[in-house]
C-alpha atoms as a PDB file:
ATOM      1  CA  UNK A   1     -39.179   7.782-151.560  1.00  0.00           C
ATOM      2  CA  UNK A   2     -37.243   7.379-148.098  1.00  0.00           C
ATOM      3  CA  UNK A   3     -38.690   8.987-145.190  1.00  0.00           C
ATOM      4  CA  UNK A   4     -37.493   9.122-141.814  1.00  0.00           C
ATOM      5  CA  UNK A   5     -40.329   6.455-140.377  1.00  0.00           C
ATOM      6  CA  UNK A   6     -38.694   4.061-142.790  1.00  0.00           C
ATOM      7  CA  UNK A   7     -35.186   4.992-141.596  1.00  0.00           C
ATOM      8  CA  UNK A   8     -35.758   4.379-137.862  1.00  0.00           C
ATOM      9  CA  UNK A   9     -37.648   1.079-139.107  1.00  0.00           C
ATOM     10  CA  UNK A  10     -34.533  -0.183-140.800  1.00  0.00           C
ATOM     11  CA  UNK A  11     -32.399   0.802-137.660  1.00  0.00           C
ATOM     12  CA  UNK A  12     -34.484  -1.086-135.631  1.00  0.00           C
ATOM     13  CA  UNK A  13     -34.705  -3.987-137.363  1.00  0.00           C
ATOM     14  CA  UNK A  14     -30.693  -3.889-138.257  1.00  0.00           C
ATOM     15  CA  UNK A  15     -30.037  -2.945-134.649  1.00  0.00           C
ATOM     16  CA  UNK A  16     -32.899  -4.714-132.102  1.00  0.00           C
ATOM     17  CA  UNK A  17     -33.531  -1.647-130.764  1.00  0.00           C
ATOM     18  CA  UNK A  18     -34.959   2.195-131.036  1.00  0.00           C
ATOM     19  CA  UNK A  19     -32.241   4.847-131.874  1.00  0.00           C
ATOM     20  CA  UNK A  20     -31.743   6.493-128.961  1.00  0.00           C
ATOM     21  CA  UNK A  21     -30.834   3.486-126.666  1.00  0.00           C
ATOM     22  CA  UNK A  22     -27.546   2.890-128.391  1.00  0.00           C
ATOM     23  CA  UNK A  23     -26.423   5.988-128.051  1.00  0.00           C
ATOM     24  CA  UNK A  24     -23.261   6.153-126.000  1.00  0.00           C
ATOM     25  CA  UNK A  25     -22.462   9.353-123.679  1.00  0.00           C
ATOM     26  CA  UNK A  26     -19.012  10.427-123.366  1.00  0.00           C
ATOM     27  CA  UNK A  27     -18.001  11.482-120.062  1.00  0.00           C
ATOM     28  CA  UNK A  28     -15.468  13.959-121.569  1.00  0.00           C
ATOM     29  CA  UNK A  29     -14.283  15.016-117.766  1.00  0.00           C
ATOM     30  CA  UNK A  30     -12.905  11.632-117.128  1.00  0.00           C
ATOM     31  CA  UNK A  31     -11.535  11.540-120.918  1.00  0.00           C
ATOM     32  CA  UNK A  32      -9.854  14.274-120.492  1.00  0.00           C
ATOM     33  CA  UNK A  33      -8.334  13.792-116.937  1.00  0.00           C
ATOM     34  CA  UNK A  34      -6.857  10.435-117.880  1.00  0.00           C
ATOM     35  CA  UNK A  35      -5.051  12.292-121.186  1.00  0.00           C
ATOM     36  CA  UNK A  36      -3.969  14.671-118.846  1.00  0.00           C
ATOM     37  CA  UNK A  37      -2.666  12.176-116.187  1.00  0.00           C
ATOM     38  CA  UNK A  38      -1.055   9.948-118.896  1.00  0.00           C
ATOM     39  CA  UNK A  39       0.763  12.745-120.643  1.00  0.00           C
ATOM     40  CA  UNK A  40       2.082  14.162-117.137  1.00  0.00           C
ATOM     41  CA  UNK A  41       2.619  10.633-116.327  1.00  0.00           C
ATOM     42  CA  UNK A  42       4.914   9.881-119.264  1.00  0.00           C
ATOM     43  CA  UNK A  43       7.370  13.234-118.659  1.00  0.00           C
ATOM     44  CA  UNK A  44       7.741  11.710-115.054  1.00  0.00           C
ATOM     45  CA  UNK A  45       8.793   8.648-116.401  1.00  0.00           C
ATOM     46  CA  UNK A  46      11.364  10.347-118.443  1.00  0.00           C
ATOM     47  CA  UNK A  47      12.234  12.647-115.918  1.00  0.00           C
ATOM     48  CA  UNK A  48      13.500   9.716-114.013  1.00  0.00           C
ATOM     49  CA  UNK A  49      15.190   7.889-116.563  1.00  0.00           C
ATOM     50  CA  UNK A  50      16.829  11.131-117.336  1.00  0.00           C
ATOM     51  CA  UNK A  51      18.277  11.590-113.392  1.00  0.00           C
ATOM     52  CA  UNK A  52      19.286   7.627-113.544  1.00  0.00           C
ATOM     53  CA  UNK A  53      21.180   8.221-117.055  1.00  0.00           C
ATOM     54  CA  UNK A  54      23.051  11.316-115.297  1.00  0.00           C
ATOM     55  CA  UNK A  55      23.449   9.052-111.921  1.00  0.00           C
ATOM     56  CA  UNK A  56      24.922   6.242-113.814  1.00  0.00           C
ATOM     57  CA  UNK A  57      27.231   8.762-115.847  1.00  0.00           C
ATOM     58  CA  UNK A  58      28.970  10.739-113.641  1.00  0.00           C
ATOM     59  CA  UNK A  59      29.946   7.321-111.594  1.00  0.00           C
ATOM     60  CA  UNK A  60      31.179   5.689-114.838  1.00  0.00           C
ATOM     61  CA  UNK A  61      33.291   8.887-114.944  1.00  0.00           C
ATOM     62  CA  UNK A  62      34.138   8.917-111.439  1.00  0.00           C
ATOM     63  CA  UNK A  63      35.707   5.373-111.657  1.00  0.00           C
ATOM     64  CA  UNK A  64      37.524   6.265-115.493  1.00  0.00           C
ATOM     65  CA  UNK A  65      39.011   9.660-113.656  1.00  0.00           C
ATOM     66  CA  UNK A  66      40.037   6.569-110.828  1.00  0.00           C
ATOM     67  CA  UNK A  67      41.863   4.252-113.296  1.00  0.00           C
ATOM     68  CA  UNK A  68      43.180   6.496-115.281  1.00  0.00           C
ATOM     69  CA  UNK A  69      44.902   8.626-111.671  1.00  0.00           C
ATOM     70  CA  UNK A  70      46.081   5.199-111.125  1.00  0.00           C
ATOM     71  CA  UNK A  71      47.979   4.667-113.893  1.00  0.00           C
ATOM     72  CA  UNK A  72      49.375   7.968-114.051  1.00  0.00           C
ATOM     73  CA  UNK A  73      50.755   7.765-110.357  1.00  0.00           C
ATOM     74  CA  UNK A  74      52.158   3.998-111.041  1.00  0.00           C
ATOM     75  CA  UNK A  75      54.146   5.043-113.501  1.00  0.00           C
ATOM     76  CA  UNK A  76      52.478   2.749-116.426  1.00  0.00           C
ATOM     77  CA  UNK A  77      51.942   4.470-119.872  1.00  0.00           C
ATOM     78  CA  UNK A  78      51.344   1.958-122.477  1.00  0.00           C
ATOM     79  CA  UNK A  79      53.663   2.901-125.989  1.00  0.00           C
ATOM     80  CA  UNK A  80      52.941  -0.203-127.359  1.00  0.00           C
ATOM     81  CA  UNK A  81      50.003   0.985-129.111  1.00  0.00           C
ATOM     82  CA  UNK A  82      51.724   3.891-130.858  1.00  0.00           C
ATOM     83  CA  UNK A  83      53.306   3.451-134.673  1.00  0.00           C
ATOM     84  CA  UNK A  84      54.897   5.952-136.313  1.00  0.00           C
ATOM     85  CA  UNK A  85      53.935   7.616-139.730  1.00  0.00           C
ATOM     86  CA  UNK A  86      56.347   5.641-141.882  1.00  0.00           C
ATOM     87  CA  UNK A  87      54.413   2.748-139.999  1.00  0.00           C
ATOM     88  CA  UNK A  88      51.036   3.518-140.020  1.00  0.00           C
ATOM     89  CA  UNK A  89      51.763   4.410-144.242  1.00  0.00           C
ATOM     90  CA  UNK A  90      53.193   0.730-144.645  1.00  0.00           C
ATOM     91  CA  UNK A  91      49.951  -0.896-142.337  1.00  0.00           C
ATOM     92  CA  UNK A  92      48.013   1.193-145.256  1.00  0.00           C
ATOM     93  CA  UNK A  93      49.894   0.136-148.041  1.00  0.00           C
ATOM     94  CA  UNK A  94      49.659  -3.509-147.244  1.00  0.00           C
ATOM     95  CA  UNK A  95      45.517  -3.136-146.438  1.00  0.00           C
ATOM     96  CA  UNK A  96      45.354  -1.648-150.203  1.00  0.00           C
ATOM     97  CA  UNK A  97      47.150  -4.005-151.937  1.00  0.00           C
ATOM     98  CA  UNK A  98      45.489  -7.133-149.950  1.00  0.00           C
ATOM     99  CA  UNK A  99      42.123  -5.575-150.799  1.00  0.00           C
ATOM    100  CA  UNK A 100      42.941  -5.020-154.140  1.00  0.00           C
ATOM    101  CA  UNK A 101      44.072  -8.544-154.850  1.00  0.00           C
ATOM    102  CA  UNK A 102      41.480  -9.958-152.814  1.00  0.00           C
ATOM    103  CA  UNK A 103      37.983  -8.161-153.659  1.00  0.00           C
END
């Protein structure tokens, strides 16, 4: 039969020490202010990164509204880049039949 004088016996001999000596105490005010400051901490963060992302868009924009104002006032559109549908159905036709003889 196990009592509790053997128990504490065994702890002490396992441990090098009595029971309540290893006891920790949590200091749950500090625990709980540090979760607190590291929560608030990481909206900040992303609050910021958030304001930078907008920053950094809206002057991207700025200087695409720019070049594009520019182009429009020197005259330069670009047709080179436009096919027609009897063109763009040919491209498509030639794609199939390479990838069917190829693959």
């Amino acid at each position: 039969m196990i009592d509790n004088d053997n128990c504490l016996r065994a702890f002490k001999l396992v441990s090098g020490g009595n029971k309540e000596s290893h006891m920790e105490v949590v200091d749950w005010n500090y625990a709980i202010a540090t979760l607190v400051i590291r929560f608030v901490g990481i909206f900040v963060v992303l609050g910021i990164l958030q304001a930078i992302m907008q920053i950094t868009g809206r002057i991207f924009a700025h200087i695409d509204l720019q070049k594009k104002s520019a182009e429009e006032t020197n005259g330069a559109t670009n047709l080179s880049g436009t096919i027609t549908e009897d063109q763009a159905a040919a491209v498509g036709m030639a794609l199939y039949l390479y990838d069917k003889k190829h693959y």
